[in-house]
C-alpha atoms as a PDB file:
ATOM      1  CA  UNK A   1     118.230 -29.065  -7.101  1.00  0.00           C
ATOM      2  CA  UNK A   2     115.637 -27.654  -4.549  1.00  0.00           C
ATOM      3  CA  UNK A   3     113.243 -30.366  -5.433  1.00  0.00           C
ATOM      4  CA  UNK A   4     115.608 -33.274  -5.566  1.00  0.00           C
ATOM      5  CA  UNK A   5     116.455 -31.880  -1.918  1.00  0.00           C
ATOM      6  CA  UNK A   6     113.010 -32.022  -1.013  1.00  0.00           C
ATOM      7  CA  UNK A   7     112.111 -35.309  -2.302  1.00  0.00           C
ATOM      8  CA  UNK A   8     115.185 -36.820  -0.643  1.00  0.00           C
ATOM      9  CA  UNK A   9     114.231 -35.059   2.837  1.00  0.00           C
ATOM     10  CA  UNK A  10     110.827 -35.123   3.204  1.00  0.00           C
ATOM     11  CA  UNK A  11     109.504 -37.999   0.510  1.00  0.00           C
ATOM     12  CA  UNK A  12     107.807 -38.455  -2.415  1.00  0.00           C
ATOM     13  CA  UNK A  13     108.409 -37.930  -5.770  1.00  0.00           C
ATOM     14  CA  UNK A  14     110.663 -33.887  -6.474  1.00  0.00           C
ATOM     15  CA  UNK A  15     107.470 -32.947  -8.809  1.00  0.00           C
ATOM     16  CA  UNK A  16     105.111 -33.407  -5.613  1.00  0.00           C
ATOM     17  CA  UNK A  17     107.438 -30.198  -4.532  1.00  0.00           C
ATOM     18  CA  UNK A  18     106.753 -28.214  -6.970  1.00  0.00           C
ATOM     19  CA  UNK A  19     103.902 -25.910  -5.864  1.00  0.00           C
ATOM     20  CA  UNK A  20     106.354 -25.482  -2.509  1.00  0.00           C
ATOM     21  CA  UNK A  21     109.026 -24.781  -3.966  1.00  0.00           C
ATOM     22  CA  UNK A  22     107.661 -22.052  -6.328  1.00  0.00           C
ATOM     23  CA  UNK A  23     105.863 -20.121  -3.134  1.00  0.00           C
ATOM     24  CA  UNK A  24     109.368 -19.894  -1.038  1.00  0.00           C
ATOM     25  CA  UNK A  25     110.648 -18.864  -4.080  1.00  0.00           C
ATOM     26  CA  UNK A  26     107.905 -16.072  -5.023  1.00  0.00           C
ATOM     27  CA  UNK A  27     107.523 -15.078  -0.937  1.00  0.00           C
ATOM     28  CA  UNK A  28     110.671 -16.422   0.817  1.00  0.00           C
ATOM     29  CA  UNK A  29     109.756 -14.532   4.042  1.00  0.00           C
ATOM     30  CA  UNK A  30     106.219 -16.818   4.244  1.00  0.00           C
ATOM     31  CA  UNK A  31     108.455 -20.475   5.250  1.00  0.00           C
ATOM     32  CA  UNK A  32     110.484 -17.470   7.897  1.00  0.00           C
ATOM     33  CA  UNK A  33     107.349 -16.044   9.617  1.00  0.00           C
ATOM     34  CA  UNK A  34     106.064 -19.669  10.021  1.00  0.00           C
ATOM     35  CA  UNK A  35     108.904 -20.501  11.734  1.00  0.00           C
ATOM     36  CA  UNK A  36     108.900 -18.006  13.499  1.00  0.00           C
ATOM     37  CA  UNK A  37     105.541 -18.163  14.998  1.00  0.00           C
ATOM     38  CA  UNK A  38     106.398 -21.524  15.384  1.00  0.00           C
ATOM     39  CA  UNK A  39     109.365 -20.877  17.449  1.00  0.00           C
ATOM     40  CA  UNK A  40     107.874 -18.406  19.558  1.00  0.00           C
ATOM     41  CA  UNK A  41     104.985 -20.372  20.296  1.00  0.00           C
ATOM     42  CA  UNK A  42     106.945 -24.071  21.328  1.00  0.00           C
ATOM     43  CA  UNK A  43     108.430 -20.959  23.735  1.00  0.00           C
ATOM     44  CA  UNK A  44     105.056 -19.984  25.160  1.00  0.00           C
ATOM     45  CA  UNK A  45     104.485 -23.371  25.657  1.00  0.00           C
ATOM     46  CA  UNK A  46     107.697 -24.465  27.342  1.00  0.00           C
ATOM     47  CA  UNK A  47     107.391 -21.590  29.772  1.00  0.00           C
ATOM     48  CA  UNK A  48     103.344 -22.353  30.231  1.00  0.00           C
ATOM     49  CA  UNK A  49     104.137 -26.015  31.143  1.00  0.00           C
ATOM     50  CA  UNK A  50     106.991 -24.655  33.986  1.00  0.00           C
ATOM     51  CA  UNK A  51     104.612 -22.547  35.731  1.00  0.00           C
ATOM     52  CA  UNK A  52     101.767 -25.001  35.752  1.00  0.00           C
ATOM     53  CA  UNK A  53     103.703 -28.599  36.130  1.00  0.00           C
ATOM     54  CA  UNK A  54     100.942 -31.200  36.258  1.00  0.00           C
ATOM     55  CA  UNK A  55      98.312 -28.341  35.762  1.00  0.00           C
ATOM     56  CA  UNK A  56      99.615 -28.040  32.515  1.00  0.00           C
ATOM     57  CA  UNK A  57      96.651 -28.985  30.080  1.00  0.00           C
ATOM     58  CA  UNK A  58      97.478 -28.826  26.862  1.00  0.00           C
ATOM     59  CA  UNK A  59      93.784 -28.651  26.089  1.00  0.00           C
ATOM     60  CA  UNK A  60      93.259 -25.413  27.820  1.00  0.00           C
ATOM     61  CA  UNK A  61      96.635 -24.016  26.342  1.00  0.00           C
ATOM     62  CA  UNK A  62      95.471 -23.975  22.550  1.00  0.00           C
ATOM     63  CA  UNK A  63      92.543 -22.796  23.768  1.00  0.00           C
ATOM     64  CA  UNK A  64      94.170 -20.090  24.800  1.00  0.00           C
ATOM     65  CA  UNK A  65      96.252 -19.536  21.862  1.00  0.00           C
ATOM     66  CA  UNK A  66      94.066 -20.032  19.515  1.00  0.00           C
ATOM     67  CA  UNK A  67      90.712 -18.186  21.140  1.00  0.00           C
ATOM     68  CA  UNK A  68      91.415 -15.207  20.616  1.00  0.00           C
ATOM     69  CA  UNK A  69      92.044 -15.420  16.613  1.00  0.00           C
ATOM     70  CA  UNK A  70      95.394 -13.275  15.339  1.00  0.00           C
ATOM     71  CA  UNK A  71      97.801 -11.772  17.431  1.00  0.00           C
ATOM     72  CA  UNK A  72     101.106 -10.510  17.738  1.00  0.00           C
ATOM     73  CA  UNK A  73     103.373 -12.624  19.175  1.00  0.00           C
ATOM     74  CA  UNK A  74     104.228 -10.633  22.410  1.00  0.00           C
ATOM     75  CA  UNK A  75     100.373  -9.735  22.586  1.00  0.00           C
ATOM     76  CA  UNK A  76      99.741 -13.612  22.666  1.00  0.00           C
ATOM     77  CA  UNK A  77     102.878 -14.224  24.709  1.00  0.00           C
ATOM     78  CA  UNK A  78     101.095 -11.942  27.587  1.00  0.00           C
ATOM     79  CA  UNK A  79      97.583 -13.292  26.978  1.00  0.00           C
ATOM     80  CA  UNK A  80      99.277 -16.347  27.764  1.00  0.00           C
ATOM     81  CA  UNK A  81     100.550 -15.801  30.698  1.00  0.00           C
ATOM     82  CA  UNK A  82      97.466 -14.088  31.762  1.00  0.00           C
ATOM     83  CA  UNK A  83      95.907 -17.566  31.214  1.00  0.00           C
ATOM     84  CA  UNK A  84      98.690 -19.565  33.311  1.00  0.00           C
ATOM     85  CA  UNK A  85      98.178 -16.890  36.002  1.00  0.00           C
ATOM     86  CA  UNK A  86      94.363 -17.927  36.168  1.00  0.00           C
ATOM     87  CA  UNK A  87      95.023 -21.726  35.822  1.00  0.00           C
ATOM     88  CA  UNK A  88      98.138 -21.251  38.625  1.00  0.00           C
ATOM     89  CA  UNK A  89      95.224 -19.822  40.859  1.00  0.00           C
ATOM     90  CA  UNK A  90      93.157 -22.603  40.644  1.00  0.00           C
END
């Protein structure tokens, strides 16, 4: 069922799902935390691109995310905004 859902919602073939479906099923919180981060980070982003307007580069914003390697997410949320702070300056 899961990979006849898959194949009809995202493409291919239901056996190209297999590998994917198997890992959500062996570590369902993995497809969560993605999401998660994902979430959070579109968030960042949305609030990064109100305080800048056009100085909004989305260059300089995943450099800014990604720079500094693994962080929490409210650790990252402040770096940030430590980084739209500097690029507000400017």
């Amino acid at each position: 069922m899961a990979l006849a859902f898959a194949a009809e919602n995202e493409g291919g073939k239901p056996e190209a799902h297999v590998a994917k479906i198997e890992r959500y099923m062996a570590y369902p919180g993995q497809a969560l935390s993605y999401k998660i981060g994902q979430l959070k980070i579109l968030e960042i982003r949305a609030a990064a691109e109100k305080r800048l307007g056009a100085k909004f580069d989305i260059r300089g914003f995943h450099d800014a995310v990604l720079m500094e390697g693994a962080l929490p997410l409210s650790v990252l949320e402040a770096h940030v905004e430590q980084w739209s702070d500097g690029q507000a300056a400017r």
